[in-house]
Protein backbone atom coordinates (compact mmCIF):
# COMPACT_ATOMS: atom_id res chain seq x y z
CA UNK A 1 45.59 -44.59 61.17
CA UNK A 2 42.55 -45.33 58.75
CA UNK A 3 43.20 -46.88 55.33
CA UNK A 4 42.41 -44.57 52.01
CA UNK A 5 39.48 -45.09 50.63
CA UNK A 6 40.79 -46.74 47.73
CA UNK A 7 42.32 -49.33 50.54
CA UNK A 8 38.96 -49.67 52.17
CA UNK A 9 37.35 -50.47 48.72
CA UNK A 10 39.25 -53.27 47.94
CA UNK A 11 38.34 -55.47 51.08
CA UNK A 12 35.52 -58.17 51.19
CA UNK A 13 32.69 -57.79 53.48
CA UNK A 14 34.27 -60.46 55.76
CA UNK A 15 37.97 -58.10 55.89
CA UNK A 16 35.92 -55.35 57.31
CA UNK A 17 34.14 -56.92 59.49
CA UNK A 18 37.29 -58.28 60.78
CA UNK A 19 38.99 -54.98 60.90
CA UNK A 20 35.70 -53.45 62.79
CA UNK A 21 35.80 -56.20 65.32
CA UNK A 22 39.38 -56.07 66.18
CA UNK A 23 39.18 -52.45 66.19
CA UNK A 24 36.08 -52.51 68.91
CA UNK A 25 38.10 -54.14 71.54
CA UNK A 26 40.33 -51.32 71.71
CA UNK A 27 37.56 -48.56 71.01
CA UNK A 28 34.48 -46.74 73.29
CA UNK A 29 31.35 -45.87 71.24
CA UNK A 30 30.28 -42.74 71.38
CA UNK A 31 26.72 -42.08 71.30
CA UNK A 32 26.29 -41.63 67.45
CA UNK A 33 27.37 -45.37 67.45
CA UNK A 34 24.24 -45.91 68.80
CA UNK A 35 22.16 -44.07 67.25
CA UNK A 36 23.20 -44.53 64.27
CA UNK A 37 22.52 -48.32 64.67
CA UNK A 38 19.09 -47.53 65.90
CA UNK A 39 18.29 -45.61 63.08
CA UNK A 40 19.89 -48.48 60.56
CA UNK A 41 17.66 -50.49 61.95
CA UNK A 42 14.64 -48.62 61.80
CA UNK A 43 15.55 -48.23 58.32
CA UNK A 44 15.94 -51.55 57.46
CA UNK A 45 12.44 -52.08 59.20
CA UNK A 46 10.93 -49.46 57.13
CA UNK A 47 12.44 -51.00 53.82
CA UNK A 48 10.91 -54.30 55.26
CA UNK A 49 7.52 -53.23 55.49
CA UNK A 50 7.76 -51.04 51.80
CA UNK A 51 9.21 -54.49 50.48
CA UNK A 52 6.06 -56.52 51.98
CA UNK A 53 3.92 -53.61 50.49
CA UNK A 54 5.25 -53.38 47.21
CA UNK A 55 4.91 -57.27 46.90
CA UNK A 56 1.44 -56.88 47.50
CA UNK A 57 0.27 -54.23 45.19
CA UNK A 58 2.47 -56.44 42.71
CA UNK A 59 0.13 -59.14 43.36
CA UNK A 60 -3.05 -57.28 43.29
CA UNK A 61 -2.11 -55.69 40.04
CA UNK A 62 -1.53 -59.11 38.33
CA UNK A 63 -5.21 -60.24 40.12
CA UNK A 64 -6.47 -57.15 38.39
CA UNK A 65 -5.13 -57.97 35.15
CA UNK A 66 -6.43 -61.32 35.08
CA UNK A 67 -9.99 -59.89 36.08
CA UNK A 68 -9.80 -57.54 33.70
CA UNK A 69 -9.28 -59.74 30.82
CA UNK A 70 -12.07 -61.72 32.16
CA UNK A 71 -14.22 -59.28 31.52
CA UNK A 72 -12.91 -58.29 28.49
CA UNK A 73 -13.27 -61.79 27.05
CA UNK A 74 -16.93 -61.93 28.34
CA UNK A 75 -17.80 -58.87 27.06
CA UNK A 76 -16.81 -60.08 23.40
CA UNK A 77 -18.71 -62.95 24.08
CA UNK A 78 -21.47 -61.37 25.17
CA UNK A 79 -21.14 -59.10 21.77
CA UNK A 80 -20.61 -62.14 20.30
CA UNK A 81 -24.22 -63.49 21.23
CA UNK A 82 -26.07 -60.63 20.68
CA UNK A 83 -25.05 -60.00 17.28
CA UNK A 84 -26.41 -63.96 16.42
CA UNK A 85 -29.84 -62.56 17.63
């Protein structure tokens, strides 16, 4: 018999991983076991590479920043100079 959900919610990561493993011994997978573990897994590849990607638009967007207010602070300079002329 399954636990309520309210049961299930109140166990640590560790409890259910217990529960799963001494439950497997007893149980045959069916195949949405396994391909529902395939496609966790492709998802948690896909959410590797959008991390990796996200980190480096993060990166190139703080490079731009800096560039930009480079140029900005040239550019005043450059005012700067010309209005001494």
């Amino acid at each position: 018999m399954a636990e309520t959900y309210e049961t299930l919610s109140k166990f640590s990561i560790e409890q259910l991983k217990a529960k799963y493993d001494s439950l497997a011994e007893s149980t045959l997978p069916g195949l949405s076991f396994y391909r529902e573990e395939i496609a966790r897994r492709e998802a948690d590849a896909q959410n590797q590479i959008m991390l990796a990607f996200t980190k480096q638009v993060r990166d190139m967007t703080r490079w731009i920043t800096w560039m930009t207010a480079a140029v900005l602070l040239l550019t005043f300079v450059n005012v700067f100079l010309v209005w001494l002329k």
